[in-house]
N, C-alpha and C. Protein backbone atom coordinates (compact mmCIF):
# COMPACT_ATOMS: atom_id res chain seq x y z
N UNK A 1 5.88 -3.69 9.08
CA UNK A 1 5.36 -4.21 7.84
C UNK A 1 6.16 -3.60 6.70
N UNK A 2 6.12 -4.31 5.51
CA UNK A 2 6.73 -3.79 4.41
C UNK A 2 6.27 -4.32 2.91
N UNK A 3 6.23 -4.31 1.85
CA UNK A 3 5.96 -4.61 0.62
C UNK A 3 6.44 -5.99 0.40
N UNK A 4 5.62 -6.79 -0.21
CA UNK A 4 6.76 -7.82 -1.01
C UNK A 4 7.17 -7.51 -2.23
N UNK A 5 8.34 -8.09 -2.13
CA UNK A 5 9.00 -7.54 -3.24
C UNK A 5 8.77 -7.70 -4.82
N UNK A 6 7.46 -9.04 -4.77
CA UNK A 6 6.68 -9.74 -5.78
C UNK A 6 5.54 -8.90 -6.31
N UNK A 7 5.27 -7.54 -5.84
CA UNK A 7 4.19 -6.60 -6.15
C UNK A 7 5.02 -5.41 -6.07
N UNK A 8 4.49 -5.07 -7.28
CA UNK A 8 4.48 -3.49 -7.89
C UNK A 8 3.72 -2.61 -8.58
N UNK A 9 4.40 -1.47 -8.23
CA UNK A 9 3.05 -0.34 -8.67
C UNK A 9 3.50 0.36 -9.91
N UNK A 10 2.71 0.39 -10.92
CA UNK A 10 2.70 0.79 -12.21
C UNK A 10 1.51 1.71 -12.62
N UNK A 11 1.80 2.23 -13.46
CA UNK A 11 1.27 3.37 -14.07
C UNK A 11 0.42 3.08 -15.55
N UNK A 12 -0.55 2.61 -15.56
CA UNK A 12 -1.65 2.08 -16.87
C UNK A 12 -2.62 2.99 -16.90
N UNK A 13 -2.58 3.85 -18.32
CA UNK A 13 -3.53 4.86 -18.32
C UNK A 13 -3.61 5.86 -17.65
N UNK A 14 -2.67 6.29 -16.65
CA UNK A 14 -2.60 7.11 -16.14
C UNK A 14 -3.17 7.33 -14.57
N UNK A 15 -3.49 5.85 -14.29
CA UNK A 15 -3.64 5.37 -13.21
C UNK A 15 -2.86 4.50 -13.05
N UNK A 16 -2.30 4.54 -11.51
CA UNK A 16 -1.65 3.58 -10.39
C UNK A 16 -2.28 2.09 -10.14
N UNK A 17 -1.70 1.43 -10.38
CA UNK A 17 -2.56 -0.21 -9.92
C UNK A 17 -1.12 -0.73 -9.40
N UNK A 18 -1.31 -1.90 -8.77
CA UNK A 18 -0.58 -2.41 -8.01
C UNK A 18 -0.76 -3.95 -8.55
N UNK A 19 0.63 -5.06 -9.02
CA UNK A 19 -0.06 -5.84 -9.47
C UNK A 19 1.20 -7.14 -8.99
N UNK A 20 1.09 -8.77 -8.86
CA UNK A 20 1.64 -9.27 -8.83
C UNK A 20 2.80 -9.41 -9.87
N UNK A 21 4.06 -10.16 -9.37
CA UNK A 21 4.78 -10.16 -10.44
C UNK A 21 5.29 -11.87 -9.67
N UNK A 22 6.37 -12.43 -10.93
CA UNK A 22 6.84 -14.18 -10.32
C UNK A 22 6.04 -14.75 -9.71
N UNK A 23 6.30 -15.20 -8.73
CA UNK A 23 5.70 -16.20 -7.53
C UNK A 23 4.54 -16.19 -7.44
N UNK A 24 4.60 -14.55 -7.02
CA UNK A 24 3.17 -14.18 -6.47
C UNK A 24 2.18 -13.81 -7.37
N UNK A 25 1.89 -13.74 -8.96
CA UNK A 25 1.07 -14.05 -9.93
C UNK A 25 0.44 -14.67 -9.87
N UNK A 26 0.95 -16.38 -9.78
CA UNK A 26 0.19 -17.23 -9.68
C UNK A 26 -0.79 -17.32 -8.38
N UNK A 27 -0.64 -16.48 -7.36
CA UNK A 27 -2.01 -16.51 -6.29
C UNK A 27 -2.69 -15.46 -6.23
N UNK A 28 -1.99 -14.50 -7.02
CA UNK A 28 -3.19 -12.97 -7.05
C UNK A 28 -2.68 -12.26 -8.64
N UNK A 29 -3.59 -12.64 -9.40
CA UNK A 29 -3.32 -12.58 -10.89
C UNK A 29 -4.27 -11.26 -11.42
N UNK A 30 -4.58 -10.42 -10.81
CA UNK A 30 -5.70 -9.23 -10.46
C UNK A 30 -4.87 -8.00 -10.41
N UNK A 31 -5.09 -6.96 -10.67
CA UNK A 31 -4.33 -5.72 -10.00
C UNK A 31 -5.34 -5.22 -8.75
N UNK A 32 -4.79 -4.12 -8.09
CA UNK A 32 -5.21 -3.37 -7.43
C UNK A 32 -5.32 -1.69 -7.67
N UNK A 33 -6.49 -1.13 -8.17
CA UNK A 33 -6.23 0.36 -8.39
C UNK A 33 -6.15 1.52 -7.22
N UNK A 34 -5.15 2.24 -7.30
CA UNK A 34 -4.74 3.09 -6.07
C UNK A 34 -5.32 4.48 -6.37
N UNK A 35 -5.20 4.97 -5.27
CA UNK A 35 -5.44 6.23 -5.66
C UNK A 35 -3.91 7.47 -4.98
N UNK A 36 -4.32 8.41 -5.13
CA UNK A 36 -2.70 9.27 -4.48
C UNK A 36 -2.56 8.89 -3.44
N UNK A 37 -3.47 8.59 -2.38
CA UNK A 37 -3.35 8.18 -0.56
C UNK A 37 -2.71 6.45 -0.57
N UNK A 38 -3.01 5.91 -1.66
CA UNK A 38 -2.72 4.41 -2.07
C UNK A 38 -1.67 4.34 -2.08
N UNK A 39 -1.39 5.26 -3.50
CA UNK A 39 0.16 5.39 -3.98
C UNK A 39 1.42 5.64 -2.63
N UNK A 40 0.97 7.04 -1.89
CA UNK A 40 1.66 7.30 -0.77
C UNK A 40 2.36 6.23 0.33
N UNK A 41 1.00 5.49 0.70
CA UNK A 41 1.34 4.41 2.16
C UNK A 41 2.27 3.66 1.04
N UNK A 42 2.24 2.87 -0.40
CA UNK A 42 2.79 1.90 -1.17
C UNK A 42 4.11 2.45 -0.99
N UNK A 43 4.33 3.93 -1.74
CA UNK A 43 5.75 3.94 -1.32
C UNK A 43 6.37 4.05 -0.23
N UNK A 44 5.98 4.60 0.74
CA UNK A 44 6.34 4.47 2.29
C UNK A 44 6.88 3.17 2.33
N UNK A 45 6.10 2.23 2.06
CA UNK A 45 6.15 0.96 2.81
C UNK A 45 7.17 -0.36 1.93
N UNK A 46 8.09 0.46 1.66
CA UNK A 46 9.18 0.26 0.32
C UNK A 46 10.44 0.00 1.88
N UNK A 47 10.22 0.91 2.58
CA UNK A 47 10.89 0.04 4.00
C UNK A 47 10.38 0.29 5.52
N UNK A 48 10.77 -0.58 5.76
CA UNK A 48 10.03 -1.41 6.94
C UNK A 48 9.23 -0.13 7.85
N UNK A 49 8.33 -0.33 8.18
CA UNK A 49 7.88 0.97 9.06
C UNK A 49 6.41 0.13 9.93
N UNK A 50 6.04 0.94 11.04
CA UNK A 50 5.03 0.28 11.81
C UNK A 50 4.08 1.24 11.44
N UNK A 51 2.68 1.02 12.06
CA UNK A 51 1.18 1.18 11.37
C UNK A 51 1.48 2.99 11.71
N UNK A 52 2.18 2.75 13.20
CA UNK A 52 2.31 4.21 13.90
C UNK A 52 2.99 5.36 13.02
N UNK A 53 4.36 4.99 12.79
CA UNK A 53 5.15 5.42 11.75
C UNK A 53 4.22 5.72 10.59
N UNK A 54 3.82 5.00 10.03
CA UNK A 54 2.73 5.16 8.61
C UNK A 54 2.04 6.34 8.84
N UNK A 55 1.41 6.27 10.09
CA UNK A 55 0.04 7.24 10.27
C UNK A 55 0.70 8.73 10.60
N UNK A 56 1.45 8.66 10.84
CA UNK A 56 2.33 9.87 11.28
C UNK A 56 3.04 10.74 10.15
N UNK A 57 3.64 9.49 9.03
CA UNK A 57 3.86 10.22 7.35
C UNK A 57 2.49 10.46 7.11
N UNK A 58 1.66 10.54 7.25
CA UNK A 58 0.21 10.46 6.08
C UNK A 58 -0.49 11.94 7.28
N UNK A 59 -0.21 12.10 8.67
CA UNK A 59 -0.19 13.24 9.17
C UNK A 59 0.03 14.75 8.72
N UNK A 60 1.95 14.13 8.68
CA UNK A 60 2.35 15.30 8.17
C UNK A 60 2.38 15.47 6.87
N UNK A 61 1.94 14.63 5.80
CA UNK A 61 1.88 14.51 4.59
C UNK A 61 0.49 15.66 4.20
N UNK A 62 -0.20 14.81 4.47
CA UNK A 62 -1.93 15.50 4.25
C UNK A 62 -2.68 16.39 5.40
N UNK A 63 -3.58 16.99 5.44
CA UNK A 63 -4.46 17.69 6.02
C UNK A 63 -5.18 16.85 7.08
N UNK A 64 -5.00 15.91 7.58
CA UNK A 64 -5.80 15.05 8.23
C UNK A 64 -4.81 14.18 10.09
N UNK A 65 -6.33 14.36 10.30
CA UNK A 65 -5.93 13.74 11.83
C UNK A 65 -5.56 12.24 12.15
N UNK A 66 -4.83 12.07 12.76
CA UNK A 66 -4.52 11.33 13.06
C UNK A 66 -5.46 9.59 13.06
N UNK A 67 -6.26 9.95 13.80
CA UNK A 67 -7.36 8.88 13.52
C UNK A 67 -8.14 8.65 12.40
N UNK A 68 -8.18 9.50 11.73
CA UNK A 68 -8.86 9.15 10.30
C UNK A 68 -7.44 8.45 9.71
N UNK A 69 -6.42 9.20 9.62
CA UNK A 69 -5.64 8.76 9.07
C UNK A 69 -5.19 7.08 8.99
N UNK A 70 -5.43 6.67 10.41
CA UNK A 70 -4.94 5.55 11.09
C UNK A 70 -6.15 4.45 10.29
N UNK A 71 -7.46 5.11 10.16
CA UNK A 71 -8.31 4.00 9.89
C UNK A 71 -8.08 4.23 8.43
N UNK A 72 -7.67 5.32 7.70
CA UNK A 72 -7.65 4.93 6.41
C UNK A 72 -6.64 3.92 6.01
N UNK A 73 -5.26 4.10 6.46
CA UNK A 73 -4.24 3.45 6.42
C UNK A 73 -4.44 1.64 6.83
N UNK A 74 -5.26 1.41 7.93
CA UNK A 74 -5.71 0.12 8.33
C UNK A 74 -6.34 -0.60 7.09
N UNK A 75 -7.39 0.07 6.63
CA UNK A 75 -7.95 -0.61 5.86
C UNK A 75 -7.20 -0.92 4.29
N UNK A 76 -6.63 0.10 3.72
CA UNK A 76 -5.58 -0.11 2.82
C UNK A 76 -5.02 -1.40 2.99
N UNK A 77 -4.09 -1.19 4.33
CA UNK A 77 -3.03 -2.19 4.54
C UNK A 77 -3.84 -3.53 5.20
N UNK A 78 -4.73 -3.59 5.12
CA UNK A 78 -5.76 -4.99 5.41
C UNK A 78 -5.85 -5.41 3.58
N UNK A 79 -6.41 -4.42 2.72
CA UNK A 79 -6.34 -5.09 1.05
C UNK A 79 -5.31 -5.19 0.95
N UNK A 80 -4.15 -5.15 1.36
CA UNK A 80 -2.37 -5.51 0.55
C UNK A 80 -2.52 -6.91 0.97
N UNK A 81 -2.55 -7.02 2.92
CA UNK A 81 -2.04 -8.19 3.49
C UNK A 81 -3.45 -9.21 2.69
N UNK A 82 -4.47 -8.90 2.77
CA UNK A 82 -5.32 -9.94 1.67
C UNK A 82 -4.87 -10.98 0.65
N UNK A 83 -3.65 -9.95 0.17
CA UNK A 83 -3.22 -10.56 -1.43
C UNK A 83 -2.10 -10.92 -1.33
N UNK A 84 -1.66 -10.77 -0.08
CA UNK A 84 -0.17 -10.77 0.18
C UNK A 84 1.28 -10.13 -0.29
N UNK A 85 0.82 -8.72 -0.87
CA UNK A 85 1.26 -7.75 -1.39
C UNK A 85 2.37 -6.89 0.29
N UNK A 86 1.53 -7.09 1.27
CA UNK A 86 2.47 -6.89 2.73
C UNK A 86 2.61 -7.82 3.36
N UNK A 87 4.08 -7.82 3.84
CA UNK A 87 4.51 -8.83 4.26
C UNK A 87 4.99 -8.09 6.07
N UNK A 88 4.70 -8.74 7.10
CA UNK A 88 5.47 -8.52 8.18
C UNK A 88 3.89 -8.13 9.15
């Protein structure tokens, strides 16, 4: 999986949101607000990497096991592919 290239993450107020840009405006015209664990998988996923790969940066990244990790990361990357913010 990886980002489309039609969503990006910006900095408003001092919070992270994630928001359409071209194409993809016109079907998800909404942002998304992230948080640091948000921000993290978003940039990761700037190139191509699998769910496994993901869970394994967010391992050695943070304090956390593997399986939490995996379900936090799932559900994240279930709201991207929603909006079509991930592609693959």
């Amino acid at each position: 999986m990886i980002r489309n290239s039609q969503f990006i993450k910006r900095s408003i107020g001092g919070k992270d949101v994630i928001i359409a840009v071209g194409e993809a405006s016109r079907a998800f015209n909404g942002m998304i607000a992230v948080n640091a664990t948000g921000a993290f998988i978003w940039d990761h996923l700037e190139k191509e990497m699998t769910m496994a790969e993901l869970v394994a940066a967010m391992v050695e990244h943070y304090d956390v096991d593997a399986a939490t990790a995996e379900q936090n990361a799932a559900a994240f990357v279930a709201q991207l592919r929603g909006v079509g913010a991930i592609v693959g």
